[in-house]
N, C-alpha and C. Protein backbone atom coordinates (compact mmCIF):
# COMPACT_ATOMS: atom_id res chain seq x y z
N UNK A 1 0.82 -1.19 0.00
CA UNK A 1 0.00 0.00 0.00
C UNK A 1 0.87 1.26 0.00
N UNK A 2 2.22 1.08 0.68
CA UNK A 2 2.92 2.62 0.77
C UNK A 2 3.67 2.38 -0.18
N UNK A 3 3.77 1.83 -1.40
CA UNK A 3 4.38 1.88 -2.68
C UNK A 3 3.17 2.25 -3.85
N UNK A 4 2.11 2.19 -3.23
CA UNK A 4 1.03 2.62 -4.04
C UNK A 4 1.03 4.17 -3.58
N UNK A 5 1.03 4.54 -2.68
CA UNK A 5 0.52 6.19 -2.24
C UNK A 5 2.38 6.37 -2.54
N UNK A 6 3.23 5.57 -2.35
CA UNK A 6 4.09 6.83 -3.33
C UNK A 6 4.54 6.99 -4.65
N UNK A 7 3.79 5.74 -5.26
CA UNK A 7 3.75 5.82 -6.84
C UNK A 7 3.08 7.30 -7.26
N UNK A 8 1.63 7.44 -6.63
CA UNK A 8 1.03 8.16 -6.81
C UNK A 8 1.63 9.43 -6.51
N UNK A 9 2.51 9.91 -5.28
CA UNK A 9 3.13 11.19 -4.95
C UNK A 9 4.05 11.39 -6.20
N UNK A 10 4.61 10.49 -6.70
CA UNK A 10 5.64 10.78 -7.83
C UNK A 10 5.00 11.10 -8.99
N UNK A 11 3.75 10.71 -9.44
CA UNK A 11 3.04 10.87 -10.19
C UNK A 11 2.49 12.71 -10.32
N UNK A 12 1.78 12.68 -9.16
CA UNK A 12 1.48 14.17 -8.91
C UNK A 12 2.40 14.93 -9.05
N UNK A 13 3.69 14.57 -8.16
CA UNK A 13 4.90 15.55 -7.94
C UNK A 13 5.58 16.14 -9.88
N UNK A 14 5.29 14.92 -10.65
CA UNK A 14 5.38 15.41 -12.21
C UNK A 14 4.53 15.88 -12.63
N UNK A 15 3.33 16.20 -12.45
CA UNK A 15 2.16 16.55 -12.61
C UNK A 15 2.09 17.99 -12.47
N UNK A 16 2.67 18.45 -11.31
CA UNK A 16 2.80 19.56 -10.85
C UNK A 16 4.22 20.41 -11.53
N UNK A 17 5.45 19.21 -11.65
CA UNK A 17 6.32 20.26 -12.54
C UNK A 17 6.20 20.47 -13.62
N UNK A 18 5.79 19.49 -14.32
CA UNK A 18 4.89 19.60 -15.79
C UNK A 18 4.04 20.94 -15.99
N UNK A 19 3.11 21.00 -15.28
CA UNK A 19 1.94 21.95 -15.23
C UNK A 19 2.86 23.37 -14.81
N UNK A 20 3.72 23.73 -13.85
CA UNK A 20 4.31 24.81 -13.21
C UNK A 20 5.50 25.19 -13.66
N UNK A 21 6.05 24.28 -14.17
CA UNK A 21 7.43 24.40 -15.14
C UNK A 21 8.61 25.11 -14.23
N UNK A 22 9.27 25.83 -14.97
CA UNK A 22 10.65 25.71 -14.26
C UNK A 22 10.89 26.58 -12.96
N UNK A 23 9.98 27.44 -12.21
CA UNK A 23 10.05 27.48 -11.18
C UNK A 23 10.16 26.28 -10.17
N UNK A 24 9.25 25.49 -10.25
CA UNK A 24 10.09 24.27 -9.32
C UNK A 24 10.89 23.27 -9.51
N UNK A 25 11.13 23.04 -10.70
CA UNK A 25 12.14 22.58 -11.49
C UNK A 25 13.71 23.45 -10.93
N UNK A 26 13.66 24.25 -10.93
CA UNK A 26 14.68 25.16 -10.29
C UNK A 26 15.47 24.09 -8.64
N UNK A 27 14.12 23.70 -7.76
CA UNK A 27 14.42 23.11 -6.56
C UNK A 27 15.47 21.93 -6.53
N UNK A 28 15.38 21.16 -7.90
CA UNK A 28 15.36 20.51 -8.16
C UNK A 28 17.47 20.37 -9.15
N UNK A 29 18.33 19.29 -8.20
CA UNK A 29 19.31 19.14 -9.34
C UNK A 29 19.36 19.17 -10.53
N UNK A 30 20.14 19.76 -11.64
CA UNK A 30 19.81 19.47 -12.92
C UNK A 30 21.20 19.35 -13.37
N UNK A 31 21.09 18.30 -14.20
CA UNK A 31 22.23 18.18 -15.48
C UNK A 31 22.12 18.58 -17.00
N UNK A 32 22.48 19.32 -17.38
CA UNK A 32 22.21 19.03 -18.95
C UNK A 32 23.51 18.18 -19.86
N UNK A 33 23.10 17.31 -20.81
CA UNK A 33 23.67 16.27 -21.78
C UNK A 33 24.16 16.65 -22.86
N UNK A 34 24.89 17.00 -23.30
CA UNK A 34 24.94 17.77 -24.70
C UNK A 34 25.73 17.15 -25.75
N UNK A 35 26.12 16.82 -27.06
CA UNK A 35 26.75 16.68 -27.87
C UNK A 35 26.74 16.94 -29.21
N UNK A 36 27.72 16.60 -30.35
CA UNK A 36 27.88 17.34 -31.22
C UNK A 36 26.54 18.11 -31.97
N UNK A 37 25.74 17.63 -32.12
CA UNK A 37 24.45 18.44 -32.50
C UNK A 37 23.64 19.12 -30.95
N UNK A 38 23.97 19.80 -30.19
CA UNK A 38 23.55 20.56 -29.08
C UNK A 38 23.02 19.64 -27.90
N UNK A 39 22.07 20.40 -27.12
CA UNK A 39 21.87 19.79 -25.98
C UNK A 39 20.54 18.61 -26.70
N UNK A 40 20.95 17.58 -25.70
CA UNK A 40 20.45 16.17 -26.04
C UNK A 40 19.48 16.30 -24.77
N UNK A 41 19.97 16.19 -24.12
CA UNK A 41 18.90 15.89 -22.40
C UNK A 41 18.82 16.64 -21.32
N UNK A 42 18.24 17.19 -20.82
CA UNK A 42 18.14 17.87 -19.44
C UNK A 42 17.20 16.65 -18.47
N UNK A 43 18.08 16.27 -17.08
CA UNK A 43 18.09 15.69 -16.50
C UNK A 43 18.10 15.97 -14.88
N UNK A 44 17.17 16.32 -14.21
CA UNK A 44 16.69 16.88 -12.75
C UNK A 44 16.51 15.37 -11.75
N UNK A 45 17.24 15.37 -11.23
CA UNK A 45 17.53 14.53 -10.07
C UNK A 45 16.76 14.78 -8.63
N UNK A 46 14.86 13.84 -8.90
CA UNK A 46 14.36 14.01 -7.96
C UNK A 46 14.56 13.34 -6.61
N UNK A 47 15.11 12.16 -7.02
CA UNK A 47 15.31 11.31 -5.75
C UNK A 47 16.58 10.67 -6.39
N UNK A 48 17.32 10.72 -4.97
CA UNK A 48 18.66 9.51 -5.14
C UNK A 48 19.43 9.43 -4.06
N UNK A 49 19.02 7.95 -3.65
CA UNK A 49 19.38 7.66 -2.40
C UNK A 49 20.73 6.61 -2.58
N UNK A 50 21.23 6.66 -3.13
CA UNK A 50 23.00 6.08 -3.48
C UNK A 50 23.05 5.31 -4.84
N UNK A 51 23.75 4.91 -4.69
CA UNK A 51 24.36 3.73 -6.02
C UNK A 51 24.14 2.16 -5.95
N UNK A 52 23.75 2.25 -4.49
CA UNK A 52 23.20 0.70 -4.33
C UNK A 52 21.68 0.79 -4.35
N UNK A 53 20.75 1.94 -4.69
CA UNK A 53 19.62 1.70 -4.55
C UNK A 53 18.98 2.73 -5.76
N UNK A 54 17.82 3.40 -5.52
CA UNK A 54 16.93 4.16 -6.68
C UNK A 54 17.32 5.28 -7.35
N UNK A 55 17.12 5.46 -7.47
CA UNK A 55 17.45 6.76 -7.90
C UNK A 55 15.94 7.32 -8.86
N UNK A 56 15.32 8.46 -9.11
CA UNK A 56 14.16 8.67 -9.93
C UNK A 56 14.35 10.19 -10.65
N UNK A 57 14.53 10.51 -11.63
CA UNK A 57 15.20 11.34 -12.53
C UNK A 57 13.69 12.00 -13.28
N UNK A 58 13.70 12.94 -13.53
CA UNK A 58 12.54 13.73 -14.86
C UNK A 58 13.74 13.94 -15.98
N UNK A 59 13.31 13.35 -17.31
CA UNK A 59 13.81 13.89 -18.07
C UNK A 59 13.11 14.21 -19.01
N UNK A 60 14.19 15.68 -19.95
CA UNK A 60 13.49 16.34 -20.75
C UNK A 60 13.96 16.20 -22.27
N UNK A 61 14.45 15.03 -22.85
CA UNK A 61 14.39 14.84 -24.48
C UNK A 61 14.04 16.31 -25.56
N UNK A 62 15.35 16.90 -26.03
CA UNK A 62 15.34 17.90 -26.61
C UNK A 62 15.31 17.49 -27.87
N UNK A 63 16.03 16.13 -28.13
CA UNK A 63 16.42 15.09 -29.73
C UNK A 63 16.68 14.30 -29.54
N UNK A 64 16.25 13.71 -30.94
CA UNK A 64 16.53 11.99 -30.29
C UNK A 64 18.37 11.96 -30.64
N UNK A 65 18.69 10.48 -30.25
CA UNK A 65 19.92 10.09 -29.92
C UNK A 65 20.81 10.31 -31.69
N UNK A 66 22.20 10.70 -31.42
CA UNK A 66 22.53 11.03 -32.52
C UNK A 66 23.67 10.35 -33.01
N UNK A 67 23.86 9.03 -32.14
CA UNK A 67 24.84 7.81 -32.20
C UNK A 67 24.11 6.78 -32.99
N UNK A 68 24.53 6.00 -34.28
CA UNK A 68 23.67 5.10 -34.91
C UNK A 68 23.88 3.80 -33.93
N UNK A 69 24.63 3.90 -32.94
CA UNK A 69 25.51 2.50 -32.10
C UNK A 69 24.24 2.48 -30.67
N UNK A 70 23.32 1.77 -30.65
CA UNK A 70 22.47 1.44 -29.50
C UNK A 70 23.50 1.67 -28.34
N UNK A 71 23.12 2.32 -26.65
CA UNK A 71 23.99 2.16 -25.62
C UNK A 71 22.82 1.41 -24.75
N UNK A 72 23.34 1.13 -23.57
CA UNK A 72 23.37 0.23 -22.48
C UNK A 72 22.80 1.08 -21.24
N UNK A 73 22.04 1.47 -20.37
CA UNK A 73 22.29 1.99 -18.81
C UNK A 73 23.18 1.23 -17.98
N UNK A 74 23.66 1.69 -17.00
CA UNK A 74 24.66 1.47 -16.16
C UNK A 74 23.66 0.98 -15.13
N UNK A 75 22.53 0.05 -14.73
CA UNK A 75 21.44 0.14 -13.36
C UNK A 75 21.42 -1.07 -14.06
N UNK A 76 20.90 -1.90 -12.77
CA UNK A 76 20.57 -3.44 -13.24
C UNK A 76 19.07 -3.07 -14.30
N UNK A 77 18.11 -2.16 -13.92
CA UNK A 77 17.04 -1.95 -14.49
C UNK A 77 16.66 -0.10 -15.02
N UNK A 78 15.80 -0.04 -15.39
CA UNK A 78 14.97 1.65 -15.82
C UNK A 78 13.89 1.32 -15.92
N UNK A 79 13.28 2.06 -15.45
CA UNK A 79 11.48 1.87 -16.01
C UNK A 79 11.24 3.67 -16.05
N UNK A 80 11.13 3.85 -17.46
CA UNK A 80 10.52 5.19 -18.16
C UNK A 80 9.54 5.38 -18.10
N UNK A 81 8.55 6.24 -17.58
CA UNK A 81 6.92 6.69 -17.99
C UNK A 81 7.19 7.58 -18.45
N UNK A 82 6.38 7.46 -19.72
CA UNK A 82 6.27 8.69 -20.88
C UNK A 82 5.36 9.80 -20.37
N UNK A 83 5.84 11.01 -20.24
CA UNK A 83 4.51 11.96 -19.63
C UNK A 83 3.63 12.58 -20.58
N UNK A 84 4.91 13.37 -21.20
CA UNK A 84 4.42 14.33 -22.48
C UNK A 84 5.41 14.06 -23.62
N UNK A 85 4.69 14.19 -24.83
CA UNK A 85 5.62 13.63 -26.22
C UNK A 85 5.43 12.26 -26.37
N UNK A 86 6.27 11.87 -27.04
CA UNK A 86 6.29 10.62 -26.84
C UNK A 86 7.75 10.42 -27.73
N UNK A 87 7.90 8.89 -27.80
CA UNK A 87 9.23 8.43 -28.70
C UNK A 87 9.12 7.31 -29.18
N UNK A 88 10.54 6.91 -30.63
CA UNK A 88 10.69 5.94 -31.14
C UNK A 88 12.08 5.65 -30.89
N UNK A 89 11.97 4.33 -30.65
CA UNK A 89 13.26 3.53 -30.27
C UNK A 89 13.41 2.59 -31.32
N UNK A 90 14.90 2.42 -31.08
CA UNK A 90 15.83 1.32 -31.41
C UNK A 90 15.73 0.29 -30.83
N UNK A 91 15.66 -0.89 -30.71
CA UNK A 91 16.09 -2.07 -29.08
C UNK A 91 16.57 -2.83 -29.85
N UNK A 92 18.25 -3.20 -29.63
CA UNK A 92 19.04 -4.36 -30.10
C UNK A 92 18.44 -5.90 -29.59
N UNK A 93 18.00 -6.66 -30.62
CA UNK A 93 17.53 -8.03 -30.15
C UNK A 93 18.56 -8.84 -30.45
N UNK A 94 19.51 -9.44 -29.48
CA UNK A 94 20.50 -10.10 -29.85
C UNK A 94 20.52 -11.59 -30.59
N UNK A 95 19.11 -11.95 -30.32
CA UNK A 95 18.96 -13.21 -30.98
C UNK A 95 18.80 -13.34 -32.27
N UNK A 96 18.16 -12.24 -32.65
CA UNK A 96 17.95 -12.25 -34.45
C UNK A 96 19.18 -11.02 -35.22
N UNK A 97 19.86 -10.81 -34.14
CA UNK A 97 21.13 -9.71 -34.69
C UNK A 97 20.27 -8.47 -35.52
N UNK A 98 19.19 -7.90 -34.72
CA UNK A 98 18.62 -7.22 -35.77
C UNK A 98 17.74 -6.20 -34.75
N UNK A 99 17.59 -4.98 -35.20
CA UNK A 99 16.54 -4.10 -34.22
C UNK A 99 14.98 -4.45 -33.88
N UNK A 100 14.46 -4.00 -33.23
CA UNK A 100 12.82 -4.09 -33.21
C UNK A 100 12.26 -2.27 -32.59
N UNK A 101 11.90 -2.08 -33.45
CA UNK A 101 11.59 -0.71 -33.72
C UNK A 101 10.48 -0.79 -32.48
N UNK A 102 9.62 0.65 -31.62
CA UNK A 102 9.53 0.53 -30.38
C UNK A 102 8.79 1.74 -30.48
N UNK A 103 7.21 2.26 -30.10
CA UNK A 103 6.78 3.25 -30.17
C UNK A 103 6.41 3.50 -28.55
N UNK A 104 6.76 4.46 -27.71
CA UNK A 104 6.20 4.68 -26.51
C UNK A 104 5.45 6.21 -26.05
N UNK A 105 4.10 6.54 -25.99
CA UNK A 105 3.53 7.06 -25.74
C UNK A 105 2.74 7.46 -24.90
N UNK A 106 2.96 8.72 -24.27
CA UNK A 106 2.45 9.48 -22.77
C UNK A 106 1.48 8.48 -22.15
N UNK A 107 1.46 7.84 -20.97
CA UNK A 107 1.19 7.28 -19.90
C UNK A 107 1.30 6.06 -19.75
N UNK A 108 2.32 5.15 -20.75
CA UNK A 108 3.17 4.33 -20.92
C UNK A 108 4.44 3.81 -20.58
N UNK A 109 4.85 2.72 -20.10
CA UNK A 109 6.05 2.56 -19.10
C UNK A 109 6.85 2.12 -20.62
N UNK A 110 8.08 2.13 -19.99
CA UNK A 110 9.28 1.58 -21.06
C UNK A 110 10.29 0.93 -20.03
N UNK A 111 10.50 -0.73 -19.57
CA UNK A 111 11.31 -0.92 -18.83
C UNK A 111 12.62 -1.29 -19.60
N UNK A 112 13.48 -1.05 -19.10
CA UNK A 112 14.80 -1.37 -20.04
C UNK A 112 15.50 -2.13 -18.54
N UNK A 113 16.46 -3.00 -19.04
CA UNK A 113 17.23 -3.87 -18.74
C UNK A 113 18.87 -3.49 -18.79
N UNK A 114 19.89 -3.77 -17.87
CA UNK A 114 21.01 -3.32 -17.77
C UNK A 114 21.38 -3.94 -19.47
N UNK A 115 21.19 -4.84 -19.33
CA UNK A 115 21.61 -5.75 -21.00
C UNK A 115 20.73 -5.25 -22.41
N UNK A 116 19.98 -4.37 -22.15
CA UNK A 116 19.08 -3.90 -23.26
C UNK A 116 20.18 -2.34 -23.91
N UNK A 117 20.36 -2.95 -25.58
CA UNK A 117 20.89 -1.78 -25.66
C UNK A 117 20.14 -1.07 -26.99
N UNK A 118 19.59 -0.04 -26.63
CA UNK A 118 18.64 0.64 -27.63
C UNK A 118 19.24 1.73 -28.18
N UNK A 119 18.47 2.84 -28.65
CA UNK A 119 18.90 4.09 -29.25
C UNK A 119 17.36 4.90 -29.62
N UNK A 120 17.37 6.19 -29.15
CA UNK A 120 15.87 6.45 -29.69
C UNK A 120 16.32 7.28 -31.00
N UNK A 121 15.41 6.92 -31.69
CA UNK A 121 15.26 7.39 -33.04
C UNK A 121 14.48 8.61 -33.25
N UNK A 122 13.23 9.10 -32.85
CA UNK A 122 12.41 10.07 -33.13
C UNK A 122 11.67 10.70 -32.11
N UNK A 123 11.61 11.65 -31.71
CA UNK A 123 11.25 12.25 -30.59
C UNK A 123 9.44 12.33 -31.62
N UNK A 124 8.11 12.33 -30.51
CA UNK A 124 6.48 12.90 -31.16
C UNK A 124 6.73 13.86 -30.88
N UNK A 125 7.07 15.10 -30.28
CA UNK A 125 7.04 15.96 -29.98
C UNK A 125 7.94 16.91 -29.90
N UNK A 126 8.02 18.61 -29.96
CA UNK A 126 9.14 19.37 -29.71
C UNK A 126 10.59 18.96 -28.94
N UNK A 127 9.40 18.94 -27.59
CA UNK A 127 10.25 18.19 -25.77
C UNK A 127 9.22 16.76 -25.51
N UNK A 128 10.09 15.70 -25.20
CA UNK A 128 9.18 14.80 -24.59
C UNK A 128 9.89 14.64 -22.93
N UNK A 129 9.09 14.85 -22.10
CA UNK A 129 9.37 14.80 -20.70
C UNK A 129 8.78 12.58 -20.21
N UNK A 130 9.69 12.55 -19.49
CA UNK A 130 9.48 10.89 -18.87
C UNK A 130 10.08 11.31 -16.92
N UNK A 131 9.71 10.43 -16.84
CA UNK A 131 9.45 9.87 -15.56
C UNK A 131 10.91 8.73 -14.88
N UNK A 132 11.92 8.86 -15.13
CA UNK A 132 12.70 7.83 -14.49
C UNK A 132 12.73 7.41 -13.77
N UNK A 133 12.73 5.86 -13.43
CA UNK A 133 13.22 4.93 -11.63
C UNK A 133 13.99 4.00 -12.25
N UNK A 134 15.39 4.17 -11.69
CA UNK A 134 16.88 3.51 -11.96
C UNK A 134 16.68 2.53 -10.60
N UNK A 135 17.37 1.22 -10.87
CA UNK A 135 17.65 0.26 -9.87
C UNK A 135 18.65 0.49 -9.44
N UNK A 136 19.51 -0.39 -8.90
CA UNK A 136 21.34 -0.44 -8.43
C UNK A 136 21.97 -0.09 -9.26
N UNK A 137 23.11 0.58 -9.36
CA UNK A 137 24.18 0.31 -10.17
C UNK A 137 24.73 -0.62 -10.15
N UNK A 138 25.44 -0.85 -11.70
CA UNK A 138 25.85 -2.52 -11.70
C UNK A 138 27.43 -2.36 -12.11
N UNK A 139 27.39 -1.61 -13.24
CA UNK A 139 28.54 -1.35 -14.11
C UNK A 139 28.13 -0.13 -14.99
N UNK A 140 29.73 0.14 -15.77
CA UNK A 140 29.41 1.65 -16.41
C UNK A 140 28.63 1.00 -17.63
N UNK A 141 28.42 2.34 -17.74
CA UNK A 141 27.15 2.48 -19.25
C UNK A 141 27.87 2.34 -20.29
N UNK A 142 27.63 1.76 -21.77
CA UNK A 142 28.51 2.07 -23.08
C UNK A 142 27.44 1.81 -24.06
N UNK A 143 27.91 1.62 -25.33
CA UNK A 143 27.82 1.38 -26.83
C UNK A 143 28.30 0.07 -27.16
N UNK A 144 27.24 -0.48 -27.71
CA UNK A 144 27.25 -1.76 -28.96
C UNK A 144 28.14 -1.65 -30.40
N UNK A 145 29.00 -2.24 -29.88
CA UNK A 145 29.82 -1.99 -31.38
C UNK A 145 29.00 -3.17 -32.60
N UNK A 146 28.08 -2.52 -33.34
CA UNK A 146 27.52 -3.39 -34.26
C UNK A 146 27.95 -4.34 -35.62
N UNK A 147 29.39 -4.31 -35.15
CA UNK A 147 30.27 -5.13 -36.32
C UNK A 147 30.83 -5.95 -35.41
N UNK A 148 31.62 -5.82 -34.14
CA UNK A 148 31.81 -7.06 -33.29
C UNK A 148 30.60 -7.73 -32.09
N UNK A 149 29.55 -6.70 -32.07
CA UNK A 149 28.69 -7.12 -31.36
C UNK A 149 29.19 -7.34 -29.71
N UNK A 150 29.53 -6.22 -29.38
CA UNK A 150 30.76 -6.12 -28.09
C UNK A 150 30.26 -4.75 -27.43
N UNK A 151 30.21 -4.88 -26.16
CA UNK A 151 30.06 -3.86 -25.32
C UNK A 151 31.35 -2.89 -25.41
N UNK A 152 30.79 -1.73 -25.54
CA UNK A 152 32.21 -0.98 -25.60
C UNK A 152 32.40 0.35 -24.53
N UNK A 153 32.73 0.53 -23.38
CA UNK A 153 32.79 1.61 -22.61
C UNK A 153 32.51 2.60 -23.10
N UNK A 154 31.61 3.82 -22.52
CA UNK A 154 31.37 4.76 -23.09
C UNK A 154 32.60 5.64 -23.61
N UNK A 155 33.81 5.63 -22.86
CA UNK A 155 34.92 6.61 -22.43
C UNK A 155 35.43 6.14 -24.08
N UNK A 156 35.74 4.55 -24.01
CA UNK A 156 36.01 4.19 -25.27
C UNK A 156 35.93 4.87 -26.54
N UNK A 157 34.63 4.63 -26.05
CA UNK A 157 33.52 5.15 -27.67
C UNK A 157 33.54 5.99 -27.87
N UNK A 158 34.11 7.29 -26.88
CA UNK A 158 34.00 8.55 -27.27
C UNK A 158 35.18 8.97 -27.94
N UNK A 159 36.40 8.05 -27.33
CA UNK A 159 37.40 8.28 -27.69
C UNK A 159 38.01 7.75 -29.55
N UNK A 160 37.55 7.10 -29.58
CA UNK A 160 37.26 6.37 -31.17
C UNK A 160 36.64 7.15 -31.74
N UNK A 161 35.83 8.26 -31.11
CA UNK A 161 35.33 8.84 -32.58
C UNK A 161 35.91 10.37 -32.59
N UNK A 162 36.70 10.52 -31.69
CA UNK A 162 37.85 11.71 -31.96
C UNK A 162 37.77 12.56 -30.80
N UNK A 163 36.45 12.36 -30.47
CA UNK A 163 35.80 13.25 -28.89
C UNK A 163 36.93 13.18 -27.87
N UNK A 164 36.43 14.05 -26.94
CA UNK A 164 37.29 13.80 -25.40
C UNK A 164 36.09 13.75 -24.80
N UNK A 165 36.46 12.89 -24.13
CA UNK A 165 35.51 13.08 -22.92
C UNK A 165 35.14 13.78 -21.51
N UNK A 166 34.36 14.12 -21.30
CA UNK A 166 34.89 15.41 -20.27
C UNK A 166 35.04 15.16 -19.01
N UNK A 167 35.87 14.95 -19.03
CA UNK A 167 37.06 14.28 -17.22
C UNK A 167 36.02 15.32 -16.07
N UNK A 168 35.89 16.75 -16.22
CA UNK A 168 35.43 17.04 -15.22
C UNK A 168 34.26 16.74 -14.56
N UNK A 169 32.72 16.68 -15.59
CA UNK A 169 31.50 15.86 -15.36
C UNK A 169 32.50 13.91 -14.76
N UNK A 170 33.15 13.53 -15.30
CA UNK A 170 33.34 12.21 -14.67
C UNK A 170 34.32 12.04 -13.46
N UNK A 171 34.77 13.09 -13.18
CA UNK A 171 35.58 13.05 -11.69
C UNK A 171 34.63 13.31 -10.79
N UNK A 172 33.64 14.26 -11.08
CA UNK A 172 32.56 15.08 -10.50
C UNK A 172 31.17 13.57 -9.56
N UNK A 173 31.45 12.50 -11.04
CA UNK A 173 30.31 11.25 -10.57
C UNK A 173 31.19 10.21 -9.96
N UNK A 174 32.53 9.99 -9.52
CA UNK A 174 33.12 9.46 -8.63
C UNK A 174 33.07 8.86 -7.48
N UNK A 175 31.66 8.22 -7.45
CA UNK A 175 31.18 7.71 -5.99
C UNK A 175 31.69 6.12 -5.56
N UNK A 176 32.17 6.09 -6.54
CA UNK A 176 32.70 4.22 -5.55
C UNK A 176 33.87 3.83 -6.83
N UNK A 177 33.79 2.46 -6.58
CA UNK A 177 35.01 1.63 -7.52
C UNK A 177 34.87 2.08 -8.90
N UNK A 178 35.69 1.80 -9.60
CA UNK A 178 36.00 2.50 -11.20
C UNK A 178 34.87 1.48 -11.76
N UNK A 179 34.89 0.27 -11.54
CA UNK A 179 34.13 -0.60 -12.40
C UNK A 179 31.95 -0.10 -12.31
N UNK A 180 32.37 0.88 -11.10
CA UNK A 180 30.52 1.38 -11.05
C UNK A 180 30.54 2.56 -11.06
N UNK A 181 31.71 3.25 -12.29
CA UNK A 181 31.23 5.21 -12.74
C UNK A 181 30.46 4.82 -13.50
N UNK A 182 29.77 5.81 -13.70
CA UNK A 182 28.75 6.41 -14.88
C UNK A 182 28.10 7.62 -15.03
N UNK A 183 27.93 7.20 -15.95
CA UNK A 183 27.37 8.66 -16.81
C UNK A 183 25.98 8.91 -16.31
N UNK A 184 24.96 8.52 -15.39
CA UNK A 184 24.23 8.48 -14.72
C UNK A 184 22.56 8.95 -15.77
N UNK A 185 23.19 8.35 -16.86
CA UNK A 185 21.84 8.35 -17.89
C UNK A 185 20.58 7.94 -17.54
């Protein structure tokens, strides 16, 4: 029952920043995501109670993803509720070596899996705002290299394609052993 009345507080509590916008959004941590085609994500950190447990994020999808290489979350699990907008995904199906295209739309969950590695393709809307609840951290986040079919560290991947990566955002998320940084996607 008290996972029901606080489903529901989280529910409202987006309800209300949705509706009131960035005045209380303001209260609220924020990251923004950015890469070579501009900002990708703005990311407000409503709840997060460590690396061994939840964490619950609002995010705000400015574009979809601009890597053709599906990535991974770093959490044993995600479960997305779509609020406003909506999106199209990628999801790598490893058994048929082949995508399965993925439509998710406002009041719709999207659970993803530490081993699920997708990519969204098309934003419905200008901004699509979701709902995040991250499980444990497990390991860092990366990219599917789709010719060896190999997990590839994000740091890697960035570095292969000429990028740097920005040491200061990743000294900054430094909370335990090297094998559980992340990019806290």
């Amino acid at each position: 029952m008290e996972f029901i009345f606080g489903m529901l507080f989280v529910l409202w509590l987006a309800f209300v920043i949705l509706r009131w916008g960035n005045s209380l959004l303001e209260l609220f941590p924020k990251e923004e995501i950015w890469g070579e085609g501009g900002i990708y994500l703005t990311r407000y950190t409503l709840l997060h109670l460590g690396r061994r447990f939840v964490r619950l994020k609002l995010h705000r999808f400015h574009r979809a993803d601009e890597d053709p290489e599906p990535h991974n979350h770093p959490w044993q699990f995600g479960l997305s509720l779509i609020l406003k907008g909506g999106y199209t995904e990628e999801v790598w199906d490893p058994t048929t070596a082949s995508f399965r295209v993925l439509t998710h739309m406002p009041g719709e969950f999207n659970f993803i899996r530490h081993q699920t590695y997708h990519r969204v393709t098309h934003l419905h809307a200008e901004e699509v705002w979701t709902l995040f609840l991250t499980g444990p951290l497990v390991s860092s986040w990366g990219f599917l290299d789709l010719k060896t079919k190999m997990h590839v560290p994000w740091k890697q991947f960035i570095k292969a394609k000429g990028l740097t990566p920005n040491d200061e955002v990743e000294d900054a998320r430094r909370e335990g052993p090297a094998e559980a940084q992340d990019a806290d996607g």
